[in-house]
Protein backbone atom coordinates (compact mmCIF):
# COMPACT_ATOMS: atom_id res chain seq x y z
CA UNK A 1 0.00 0.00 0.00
CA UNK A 2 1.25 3.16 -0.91
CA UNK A 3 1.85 5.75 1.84
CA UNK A 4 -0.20 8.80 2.13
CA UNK A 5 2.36 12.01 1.79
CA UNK A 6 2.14 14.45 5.05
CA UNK A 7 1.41 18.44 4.63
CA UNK A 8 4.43 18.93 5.03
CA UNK A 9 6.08 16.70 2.24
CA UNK A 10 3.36 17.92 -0.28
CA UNK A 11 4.12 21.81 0.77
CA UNK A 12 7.57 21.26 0.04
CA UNK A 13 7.15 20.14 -3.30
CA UNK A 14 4.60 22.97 -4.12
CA UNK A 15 7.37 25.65 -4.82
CA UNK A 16 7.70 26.22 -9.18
CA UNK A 17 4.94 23.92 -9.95
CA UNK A 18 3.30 25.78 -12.83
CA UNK A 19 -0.31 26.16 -13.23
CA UNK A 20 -2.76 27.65 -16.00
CA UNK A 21 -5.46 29.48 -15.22
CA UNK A 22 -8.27 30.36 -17.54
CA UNK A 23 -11.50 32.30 -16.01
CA UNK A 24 -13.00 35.50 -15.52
CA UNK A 25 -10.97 38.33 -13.19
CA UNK A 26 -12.19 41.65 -11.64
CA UNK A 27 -11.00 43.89 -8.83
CA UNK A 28 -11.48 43.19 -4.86
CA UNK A 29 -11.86 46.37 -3.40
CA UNK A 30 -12.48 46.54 0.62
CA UNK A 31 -13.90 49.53 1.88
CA UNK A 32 -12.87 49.51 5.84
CA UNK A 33 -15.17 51.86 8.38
CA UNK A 34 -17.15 52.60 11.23
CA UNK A 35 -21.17 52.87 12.10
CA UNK A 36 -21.95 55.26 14.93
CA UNK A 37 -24.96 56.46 13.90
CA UNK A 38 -28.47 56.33 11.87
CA UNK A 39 -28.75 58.78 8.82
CA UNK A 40 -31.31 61.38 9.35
CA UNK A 41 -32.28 61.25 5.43
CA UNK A 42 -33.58 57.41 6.02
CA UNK A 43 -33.31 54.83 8.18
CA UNK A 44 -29.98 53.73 6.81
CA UNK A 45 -26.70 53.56 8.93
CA UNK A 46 -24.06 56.17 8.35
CA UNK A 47 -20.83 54.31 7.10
CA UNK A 48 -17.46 56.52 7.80
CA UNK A 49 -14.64 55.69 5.62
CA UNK A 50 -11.35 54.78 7.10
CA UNK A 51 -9.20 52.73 4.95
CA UNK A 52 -9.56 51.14 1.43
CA UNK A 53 -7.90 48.24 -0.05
CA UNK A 54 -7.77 46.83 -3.56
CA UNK A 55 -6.71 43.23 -4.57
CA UNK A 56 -7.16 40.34 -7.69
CA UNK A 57 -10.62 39.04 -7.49
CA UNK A 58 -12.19 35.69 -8.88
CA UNK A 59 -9.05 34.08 -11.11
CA UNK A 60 -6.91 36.93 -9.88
CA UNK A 61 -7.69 35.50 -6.11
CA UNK A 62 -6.74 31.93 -7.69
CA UNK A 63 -3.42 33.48 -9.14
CA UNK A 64 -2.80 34.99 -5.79
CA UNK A 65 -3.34 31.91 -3.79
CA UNK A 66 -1.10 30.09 -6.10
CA UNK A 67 1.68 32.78 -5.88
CA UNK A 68 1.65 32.08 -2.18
CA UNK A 69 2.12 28.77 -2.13
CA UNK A 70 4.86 29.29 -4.52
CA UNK A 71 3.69 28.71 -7.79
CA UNK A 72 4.28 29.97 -11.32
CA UNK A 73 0.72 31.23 -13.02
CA UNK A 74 0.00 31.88 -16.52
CA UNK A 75 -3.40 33.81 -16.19
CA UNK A 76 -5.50 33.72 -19.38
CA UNK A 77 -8.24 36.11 -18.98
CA UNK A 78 -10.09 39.25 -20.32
CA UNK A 79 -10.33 42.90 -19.20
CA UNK A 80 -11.65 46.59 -20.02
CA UNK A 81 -10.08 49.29 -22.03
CA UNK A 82 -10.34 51.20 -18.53
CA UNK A 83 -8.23 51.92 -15.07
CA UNK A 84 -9.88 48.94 -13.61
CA UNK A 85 -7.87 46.75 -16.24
CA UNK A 86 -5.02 48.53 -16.10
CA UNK A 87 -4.72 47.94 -12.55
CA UNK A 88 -5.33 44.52 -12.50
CA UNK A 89 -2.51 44.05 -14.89
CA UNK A 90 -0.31 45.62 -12.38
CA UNK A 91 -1.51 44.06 -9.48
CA UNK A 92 -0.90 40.80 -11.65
CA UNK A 93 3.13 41.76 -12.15
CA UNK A 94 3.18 42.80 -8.16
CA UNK A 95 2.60 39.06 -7.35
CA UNK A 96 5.51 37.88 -9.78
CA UNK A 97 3.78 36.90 -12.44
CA UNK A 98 3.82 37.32 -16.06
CA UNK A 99 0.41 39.52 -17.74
CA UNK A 100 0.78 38.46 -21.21
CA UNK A 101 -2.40 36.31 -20.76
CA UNK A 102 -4.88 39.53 -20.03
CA UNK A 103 -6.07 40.12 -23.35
CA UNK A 104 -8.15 43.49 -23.41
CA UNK A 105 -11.54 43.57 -24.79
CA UNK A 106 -12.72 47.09 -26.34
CA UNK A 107 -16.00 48.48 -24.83
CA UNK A 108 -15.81 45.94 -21.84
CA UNK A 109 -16.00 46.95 -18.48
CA UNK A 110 -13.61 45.21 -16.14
CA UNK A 111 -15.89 43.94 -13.35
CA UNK A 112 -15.03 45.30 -9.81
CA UNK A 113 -17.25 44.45 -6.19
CA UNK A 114 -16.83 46.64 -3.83
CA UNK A 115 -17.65 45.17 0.14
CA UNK A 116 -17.83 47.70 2.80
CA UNK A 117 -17.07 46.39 6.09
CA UNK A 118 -17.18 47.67 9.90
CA UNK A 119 -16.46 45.82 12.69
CA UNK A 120 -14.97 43.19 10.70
CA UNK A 121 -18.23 42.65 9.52
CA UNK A 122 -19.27 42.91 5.70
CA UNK A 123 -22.10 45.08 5.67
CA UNK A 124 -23.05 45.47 1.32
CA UNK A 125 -21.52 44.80 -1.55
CA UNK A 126 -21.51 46.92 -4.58
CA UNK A 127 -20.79 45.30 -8.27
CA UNK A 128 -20.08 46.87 -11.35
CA UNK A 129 -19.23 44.63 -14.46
CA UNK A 130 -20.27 43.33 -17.85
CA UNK A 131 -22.03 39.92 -18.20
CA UNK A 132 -21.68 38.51 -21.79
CA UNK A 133 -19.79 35.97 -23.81
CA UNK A 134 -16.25 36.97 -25.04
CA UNK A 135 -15.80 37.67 -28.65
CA UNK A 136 -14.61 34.48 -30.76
CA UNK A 137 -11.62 36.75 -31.47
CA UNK A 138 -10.58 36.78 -27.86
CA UNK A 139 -11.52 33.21 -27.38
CA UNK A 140 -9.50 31.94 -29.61
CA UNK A 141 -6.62 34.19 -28.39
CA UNK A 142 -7.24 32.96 -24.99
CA UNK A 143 -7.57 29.04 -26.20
CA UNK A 144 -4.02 29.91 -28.26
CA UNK A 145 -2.17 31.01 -24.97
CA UNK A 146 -3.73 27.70 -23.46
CA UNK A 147 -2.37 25.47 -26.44
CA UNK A 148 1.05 26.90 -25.92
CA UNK A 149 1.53 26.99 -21.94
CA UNK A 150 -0.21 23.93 -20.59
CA UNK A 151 2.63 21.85 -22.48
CA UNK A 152 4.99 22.65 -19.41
CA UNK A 153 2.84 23.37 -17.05
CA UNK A 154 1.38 20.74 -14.49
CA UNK A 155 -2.27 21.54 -14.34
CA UNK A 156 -5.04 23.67 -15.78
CA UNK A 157 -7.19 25.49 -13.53
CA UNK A 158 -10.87 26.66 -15.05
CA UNK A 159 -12.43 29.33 -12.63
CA UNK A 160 -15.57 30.10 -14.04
CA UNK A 161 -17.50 33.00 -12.61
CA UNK A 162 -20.09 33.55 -15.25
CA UNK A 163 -19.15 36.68 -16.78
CA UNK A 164 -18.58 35.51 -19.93
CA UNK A 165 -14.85 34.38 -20.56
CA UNK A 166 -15.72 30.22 -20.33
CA UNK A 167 -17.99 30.24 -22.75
CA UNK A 168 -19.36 26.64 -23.94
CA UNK A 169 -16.81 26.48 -27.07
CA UNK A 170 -13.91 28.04 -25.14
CA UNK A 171 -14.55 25.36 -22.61
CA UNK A 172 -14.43 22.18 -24.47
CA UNK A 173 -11.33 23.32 -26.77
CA UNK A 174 -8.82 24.44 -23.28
CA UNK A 175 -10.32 20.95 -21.80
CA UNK A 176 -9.41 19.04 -25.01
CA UNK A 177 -6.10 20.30 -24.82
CA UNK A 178 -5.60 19.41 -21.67
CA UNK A 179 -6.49 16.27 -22.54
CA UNK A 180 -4.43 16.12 -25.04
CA UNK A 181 -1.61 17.15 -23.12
CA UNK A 182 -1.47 15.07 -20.29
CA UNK A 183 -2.83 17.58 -17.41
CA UNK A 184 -5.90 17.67 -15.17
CA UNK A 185 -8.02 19.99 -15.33
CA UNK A 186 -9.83 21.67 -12.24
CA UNK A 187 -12.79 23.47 -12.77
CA UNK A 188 -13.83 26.26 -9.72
CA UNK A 189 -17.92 25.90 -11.13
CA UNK A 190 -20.95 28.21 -12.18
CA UNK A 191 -24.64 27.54 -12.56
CA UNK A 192 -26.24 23.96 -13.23
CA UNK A 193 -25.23 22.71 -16.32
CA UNK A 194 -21.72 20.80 -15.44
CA UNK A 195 -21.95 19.30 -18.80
CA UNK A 196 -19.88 21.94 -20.04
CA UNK A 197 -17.06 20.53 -18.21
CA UNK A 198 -17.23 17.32 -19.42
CA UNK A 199 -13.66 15.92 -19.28
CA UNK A 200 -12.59 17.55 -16.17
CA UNK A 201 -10.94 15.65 -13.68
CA UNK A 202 -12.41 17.48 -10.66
CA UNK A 203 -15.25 20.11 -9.79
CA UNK A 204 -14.93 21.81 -6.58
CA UNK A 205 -18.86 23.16 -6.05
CA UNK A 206 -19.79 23.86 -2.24
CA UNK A 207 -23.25 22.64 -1.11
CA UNK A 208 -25.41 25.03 -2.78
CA UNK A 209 -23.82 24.71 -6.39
CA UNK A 210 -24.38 21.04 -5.84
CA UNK A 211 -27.97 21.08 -5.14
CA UNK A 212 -28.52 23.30 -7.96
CA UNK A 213 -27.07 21.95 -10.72
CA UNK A 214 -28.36 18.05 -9.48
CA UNK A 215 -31.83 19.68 -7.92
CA UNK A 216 -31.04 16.71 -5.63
CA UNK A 217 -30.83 18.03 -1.41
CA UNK A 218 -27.52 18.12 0.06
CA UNK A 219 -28.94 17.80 3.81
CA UNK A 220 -26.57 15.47 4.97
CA UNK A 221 -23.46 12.65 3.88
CA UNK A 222 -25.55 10.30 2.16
CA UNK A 223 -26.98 12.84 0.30
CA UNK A 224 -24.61 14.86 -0.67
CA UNK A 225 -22.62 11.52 -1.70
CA UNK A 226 -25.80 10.86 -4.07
CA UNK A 227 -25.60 13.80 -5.10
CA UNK A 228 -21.81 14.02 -6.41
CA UNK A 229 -22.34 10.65 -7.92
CA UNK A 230 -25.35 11.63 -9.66
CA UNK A 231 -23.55 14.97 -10.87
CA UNK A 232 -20.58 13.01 -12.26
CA UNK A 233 -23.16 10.91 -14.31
CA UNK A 234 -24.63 13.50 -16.08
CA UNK A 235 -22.11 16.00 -16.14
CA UNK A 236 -19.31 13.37 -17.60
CA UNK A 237 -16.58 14.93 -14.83
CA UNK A 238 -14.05 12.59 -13.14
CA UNK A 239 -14.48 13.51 -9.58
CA UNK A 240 -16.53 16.14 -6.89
CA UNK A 241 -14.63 17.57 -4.50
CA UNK A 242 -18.17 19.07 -2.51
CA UNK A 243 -17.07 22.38 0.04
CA UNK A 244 -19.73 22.33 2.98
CA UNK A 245 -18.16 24.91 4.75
CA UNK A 246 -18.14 24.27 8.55
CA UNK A 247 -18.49 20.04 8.32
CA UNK A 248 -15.34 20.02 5.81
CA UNK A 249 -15.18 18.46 2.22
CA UNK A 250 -16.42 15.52 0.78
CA UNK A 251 -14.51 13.94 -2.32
CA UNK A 252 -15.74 11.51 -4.55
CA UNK A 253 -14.26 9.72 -7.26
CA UNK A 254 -14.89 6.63 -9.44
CA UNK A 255 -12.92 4.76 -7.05
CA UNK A 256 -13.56 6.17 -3.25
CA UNK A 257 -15.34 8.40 -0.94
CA UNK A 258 -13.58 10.47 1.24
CA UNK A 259 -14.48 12.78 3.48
CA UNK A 260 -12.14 15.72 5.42
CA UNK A 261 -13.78 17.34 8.57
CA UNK A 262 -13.46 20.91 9.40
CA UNK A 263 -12.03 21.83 12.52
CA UNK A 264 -14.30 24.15 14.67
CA UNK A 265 -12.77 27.78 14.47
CA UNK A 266 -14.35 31.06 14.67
CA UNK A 267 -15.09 32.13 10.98
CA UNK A 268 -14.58 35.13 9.65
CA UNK A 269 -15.57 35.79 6.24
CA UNK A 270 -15.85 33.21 3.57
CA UNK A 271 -15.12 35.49 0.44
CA UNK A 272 -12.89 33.48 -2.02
CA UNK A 273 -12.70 30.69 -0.08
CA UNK A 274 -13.69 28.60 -2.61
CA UNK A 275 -11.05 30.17 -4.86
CA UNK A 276 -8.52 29.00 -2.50
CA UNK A 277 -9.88 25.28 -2.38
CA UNK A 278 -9.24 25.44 -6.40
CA UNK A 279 -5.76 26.48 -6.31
CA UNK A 280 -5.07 24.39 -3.14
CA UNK A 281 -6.13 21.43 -5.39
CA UNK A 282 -4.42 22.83 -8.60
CA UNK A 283 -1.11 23.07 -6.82
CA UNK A 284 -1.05 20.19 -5.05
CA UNK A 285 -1.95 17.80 -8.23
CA UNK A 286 0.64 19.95 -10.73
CA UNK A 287 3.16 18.74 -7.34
CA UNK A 288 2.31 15.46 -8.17
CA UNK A 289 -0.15 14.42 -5.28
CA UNK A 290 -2.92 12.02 -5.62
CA UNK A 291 -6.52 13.82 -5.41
CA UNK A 292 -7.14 12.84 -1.93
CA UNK A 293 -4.17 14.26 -0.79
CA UNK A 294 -4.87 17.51 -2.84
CA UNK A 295 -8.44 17.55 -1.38
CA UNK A 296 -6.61 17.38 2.07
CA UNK A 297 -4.38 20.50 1.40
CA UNK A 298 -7.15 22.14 0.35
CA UNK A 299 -9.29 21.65 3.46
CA UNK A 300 -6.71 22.86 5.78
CA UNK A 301 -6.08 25.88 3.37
CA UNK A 302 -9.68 26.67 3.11
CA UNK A 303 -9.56 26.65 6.92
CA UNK A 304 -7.05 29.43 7.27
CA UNK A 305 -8.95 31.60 4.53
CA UNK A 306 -12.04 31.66 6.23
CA UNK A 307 -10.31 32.62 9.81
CA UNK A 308 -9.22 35.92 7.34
CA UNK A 309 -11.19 39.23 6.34
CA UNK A 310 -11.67 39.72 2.88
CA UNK A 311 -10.32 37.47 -0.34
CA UNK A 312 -6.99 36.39 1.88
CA UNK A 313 -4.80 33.83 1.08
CA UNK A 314 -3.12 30.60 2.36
CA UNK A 315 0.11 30.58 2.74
CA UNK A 316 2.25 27.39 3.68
CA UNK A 317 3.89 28.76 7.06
CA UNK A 318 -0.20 28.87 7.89
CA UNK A 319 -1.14 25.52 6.07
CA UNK A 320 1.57 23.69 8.49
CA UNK A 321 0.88 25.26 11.68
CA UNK A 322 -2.84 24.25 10.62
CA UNK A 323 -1.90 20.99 10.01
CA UNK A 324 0.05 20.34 13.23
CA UNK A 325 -3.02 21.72 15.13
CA UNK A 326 -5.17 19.59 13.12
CA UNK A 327 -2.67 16.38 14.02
CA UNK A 328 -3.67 17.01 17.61
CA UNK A 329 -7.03 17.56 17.41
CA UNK A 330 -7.15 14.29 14.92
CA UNK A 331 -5.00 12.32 17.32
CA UNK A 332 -7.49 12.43 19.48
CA UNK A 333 -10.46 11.61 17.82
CA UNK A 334 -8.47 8.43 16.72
CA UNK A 335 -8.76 7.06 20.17
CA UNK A 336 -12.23 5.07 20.32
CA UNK A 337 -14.33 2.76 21.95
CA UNK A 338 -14.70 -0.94 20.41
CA UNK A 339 -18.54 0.57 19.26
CA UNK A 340 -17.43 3.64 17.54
CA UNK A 341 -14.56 1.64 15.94
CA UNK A 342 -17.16 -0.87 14.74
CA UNK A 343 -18.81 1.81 13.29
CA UNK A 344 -16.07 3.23 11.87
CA UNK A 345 -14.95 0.26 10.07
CA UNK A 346 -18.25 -0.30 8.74
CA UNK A 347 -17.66 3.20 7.10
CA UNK A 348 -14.69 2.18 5.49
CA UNK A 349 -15.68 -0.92 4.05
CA UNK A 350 -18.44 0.83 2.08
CA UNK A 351 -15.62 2.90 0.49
CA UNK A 352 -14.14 -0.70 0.05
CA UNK A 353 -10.87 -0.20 2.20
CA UNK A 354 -8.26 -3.27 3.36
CA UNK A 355 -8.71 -2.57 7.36
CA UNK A 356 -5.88 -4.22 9.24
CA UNK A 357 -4.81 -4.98 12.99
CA UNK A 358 -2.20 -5.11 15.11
CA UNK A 359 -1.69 -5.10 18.98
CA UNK A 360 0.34 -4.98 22.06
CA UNK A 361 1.14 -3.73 25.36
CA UNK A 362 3.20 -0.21 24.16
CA UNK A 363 4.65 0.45 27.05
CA UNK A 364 7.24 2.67 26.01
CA UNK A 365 7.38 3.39 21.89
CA UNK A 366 10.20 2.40 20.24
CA UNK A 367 11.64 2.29 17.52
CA UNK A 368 11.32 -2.08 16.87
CA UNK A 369 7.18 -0.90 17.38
CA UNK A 370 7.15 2.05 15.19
CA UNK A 371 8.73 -0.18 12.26
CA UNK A 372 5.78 -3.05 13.50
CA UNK A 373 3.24 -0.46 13.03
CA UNK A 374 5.37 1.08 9.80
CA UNK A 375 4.84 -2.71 8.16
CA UNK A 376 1.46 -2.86 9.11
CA UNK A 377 0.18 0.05 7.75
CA UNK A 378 1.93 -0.81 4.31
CA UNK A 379 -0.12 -4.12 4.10
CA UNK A 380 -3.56 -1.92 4.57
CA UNK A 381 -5.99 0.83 3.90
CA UNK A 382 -6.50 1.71 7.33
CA UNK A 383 -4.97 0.29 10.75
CA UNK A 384 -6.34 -0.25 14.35
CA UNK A 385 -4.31 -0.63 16.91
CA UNK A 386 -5.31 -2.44 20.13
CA UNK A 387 -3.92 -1.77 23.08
CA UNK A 388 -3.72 -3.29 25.97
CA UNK A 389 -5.43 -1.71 29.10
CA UNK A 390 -3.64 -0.96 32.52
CA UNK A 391 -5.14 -3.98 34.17
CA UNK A 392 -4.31 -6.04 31.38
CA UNK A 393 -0.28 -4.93 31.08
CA UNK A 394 -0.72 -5.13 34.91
CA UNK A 395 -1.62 -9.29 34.74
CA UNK A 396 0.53 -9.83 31.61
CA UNK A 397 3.82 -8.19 32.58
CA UNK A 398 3.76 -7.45 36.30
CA UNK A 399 2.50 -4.72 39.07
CA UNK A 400 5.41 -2.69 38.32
CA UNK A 401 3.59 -2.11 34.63
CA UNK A 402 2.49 -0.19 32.76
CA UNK A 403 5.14 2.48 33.07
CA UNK A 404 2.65 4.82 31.01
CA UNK A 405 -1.17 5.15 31.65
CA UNK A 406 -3.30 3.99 28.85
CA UNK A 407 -4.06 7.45 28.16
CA UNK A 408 -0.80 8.68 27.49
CA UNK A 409 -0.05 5.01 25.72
CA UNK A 410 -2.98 5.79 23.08
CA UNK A 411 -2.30 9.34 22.62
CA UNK A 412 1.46 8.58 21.74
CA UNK A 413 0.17 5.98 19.19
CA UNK A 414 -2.49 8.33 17.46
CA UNK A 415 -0.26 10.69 17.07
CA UNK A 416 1.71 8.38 14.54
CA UNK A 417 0.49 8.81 11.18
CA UNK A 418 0.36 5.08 10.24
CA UNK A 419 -2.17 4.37 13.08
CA UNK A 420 -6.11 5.26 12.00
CA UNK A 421 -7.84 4.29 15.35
CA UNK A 422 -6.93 2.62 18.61
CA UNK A 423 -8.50 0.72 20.83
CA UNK A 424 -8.39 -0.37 24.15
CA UNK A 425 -9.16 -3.56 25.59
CA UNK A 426 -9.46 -4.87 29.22
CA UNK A 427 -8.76 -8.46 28.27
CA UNK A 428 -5.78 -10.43 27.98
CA UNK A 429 -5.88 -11.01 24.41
CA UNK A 430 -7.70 -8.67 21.37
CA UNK A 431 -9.55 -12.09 19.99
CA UNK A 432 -12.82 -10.80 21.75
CA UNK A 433 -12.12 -7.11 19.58
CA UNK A 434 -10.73 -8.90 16.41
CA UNK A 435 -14.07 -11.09 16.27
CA UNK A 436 -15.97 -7.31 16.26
CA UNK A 437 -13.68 -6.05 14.24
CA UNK A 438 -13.26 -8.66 11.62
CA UNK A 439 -9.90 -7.03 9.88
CA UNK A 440 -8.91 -8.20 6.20
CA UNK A 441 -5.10 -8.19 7.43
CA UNK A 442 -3.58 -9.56 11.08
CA UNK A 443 -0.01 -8.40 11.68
CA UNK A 444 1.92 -9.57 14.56
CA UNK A 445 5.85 -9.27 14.95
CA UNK A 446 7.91 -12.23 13.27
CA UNK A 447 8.59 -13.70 16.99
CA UNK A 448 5.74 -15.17 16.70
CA UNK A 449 4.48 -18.06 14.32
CA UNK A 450 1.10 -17.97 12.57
CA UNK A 451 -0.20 -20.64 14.83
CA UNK A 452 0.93 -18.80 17.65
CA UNK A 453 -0.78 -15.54 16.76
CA UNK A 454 -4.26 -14.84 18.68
CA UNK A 455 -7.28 -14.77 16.21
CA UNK A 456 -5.37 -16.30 13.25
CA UNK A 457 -7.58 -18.97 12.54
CA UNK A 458 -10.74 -16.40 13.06
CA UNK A 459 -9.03 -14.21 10.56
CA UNK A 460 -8.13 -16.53 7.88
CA UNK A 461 -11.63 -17.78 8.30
CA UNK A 462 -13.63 -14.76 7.23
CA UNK A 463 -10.67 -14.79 4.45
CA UNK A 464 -8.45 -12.58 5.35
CA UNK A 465 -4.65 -12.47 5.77
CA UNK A 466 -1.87 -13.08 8.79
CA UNK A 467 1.17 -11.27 7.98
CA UNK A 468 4.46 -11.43 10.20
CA UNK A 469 6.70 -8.51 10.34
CA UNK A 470 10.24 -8.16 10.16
CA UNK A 471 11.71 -7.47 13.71
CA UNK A 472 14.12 -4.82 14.54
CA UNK A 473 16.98 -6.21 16.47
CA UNK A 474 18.00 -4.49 20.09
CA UNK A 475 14.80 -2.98 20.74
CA UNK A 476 12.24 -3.85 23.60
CA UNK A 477 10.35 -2.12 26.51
CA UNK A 478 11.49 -4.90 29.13
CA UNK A 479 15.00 -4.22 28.10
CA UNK A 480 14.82 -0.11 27.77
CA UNK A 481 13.01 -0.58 31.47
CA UNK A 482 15.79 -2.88 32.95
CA UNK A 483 19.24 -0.49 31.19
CA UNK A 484 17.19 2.79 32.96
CA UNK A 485 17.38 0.81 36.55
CA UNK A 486 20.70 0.07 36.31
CA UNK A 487 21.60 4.04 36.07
């Protein structure tokens, strides 16, 4: 089984990764001030100006969210003949990146929303733009720039606003040669027909965008999961990644479900979070990554966004200290009684993972257990860990053990990457929480022989597999306990 890459590893590699983006842009402007009083010409609140603050909006707030996470962006887009355009273009250069791809369209006005906010509050927004389809001149323009840089670059990113740039022609030619060329495609959707994306690997709609374009409810998992299925159908896309804001992300694929949990935080403001999710995704995938593991980044990016004011961005010093908070927090919510671990199981077998099991005392962790749990983990999906309670170590090994609680002995295992869930168990043995568990995969140490191993024979009777791992010489708690008395 291959090993799922930390944040970390995948942040690393994010740095150069090129990306194309192809969508419509306009201007952020934040309008910061205060409300102390009601208007005497209507019943309106007075709103004094104090600061005001203009930044990329829509694609532009995907190029910026790439530049901060290091990437190279070739932005394909349209603007006016006006100042609006001309200061995108600069704001474009002031991130590091090259303009060439804003092609200007004569008569157009280059769209701009305007939020006033007090108290860290938005209170209105104000838009000014044009909404219609490109001219096949600039299309084509724009598909020509595509042709040439998505040969070196690692993805294509489609963020489609519906103001006219993705037109349904435009669409299926920058997907095609994408296709053509190797590269997902990522598409950051508008409005209900998803057919125009056909060919996209991934959509990234959050839970309203889903219900409209499948008129299906998105209440809850199972149906939101019906309804990403249902929308890949019809719509002829590869995979969902579905954005339901404070319960996480769900992502589904031909292949799996998977599902990424917010962490409770105070939120903010939500404006361009989803633009962040796209080039979170984008990135991570042009790096190399599988999907879930984009889909991962992407949920712990979205999480800093939203914690933000205005369009912010993620950027990776945040993403890791999110993701080591997010370790804790998970390490804890591995540790679970034999009935939620039943449950959870049952969870993962309907996304048709290889559970497996192994088990022991873990007094102290070293390193002859981490490689135990290291080989384990590489032989399944997901692993369980049972551990022995206090009064079992107690009876097996002695009064003088355990020389950890069993609280601090399953907190130092779910912290460990490898490990999915533990469990602890009162008995002497796990065969009473293998039977309940009923793992595809048993893995013991190689001390042991298969007819030695507790629950073998249960195991290989429901069909699954008893693997022995290697052993790493010189290591053992009884051993580590007996050189520290001797000091």
């Amino acid at each position: 089984m291959t090993r799922k890459a930390s944040t970390a590893d995948i942040v690393e590699r994010l740095g150069g990764v090129k990306v194309v983006v192809v969508g419509d842009v306009m201007l952020d402007r934040f309008v910061d001030g205060t409300v102390e009083r009601i208007s005497p010409e209507a019943p309106i609140p007075v709103f004094s100006v104090t600061h005001e603050m203009v930044m990329l909006g829509a694609s532009g707030n995907v190029l910026r969210n790439l530049a901060a996470l290091g990437g190279e962006i070739f932005l394909s887009a349209t603007v006016g003949d006006d100042a609006a355009g001309s200061e995108i273009r600069d704001l474009v250069i002031e991130e590091g990146q090259t303009s060439d791809g804003l092609h200007v369209a004569p008569g157009r006005r280059t769209a701009i929303k305007t939020r006033y906010i007090a108290g860290g509050q938005q209170m209105m927004r104000a838009d000014r733009e044009t909404v219609e389809d490109v001219t096949d001149n600039i299309a084509n323009t724009i598909a020509d720039a595509v042709a040439r840089e998505v040969q070196d670059a690692g993805v294509l990113l489609l963020s489609d606003y519906g103001k006219g740039v993705l037109t349904d022609a435009l669409l299926a030619r920058v997907i095609g040669l994408a296709s053509e060329a190797g590269r997902p495609v990522v598409v950051d959707p508008k409005g209900t027909d998803y057919a125009r994306y056909a060919g996209a690997s991934v959509v990234t709609p959050n839970r309203q965008e889903l219900a409209a374009a499948t008129g299906m409810s998105t209440h809850d998992d199972a149906a939101v999961l019906a309804a990403c299925r249902s929308l890949m159908e019809a719509s002829g896309v590869g995979a969902v990644l579905a954005t339901l804001s404070e319960q996480g992300m769900t992502l589904v694929d031909a292949d799996a479900v998977h599902h990424f949990p917010a962490r409770a935080q105070e939120v903010y403001d939500v404006s361009g979070a989803g633009d962040t999710v796209a080039a979170a995704v984008a990135a991570a995938l042009a790096a190399g990554t599988t999907l879930g593991e984009a889909a991962q980044l992407a949920n712990t990016a979205a999480g800093v966004v939203v914690g933000k004011v205005g369009t912010a961005v993620a950027r990776p010093e945040e993403i890791l200290a999110a993701a080591h908070e997010d370790e804790w927090f998970d390490a804890e919510a591995k540790v679970l009684p034999a009935a939620a671990a039943i449950e959870r199981v049952a969870a993962w077998r309907r996304q048709g993972r290889r559970i497996g099991f192994t088990n022991g005392c873990f007094d102290l962790l070293h390193p002859g257990h981490v490689s135990l749990i290291a080989q384990a983990r590489r032989n399944c999906d997901c692993l369980i860990v049972g551990l022995n309670s206090d009064a079992s170590v107690a009876r097996l090994k002695g009064d003088d053990r355990p020389v950890q609680n069993e609280a601090s002995r399953a907190a130092v295992l779910a912290s460990l990457g490898d490990v999915d869930t533990v469990v602890v168990f009162g008995e002497d043995t796990p065969l009473q929480l293998l039977r309940a568990l009923k793992p595809d995969v048993l893995v013991k140490g190689g001390d042991y022989t298969v007819d030695q191993v507790v629950g073998a024979e249960d195991v290989k009777g429901w069909g699954g597999d008893v693997v022995l791992a290697d052993l790493l010489d010189g290591h053992s708690t009884t051993a580590t306990i007996q050189r520290l008395g001797k000091k």
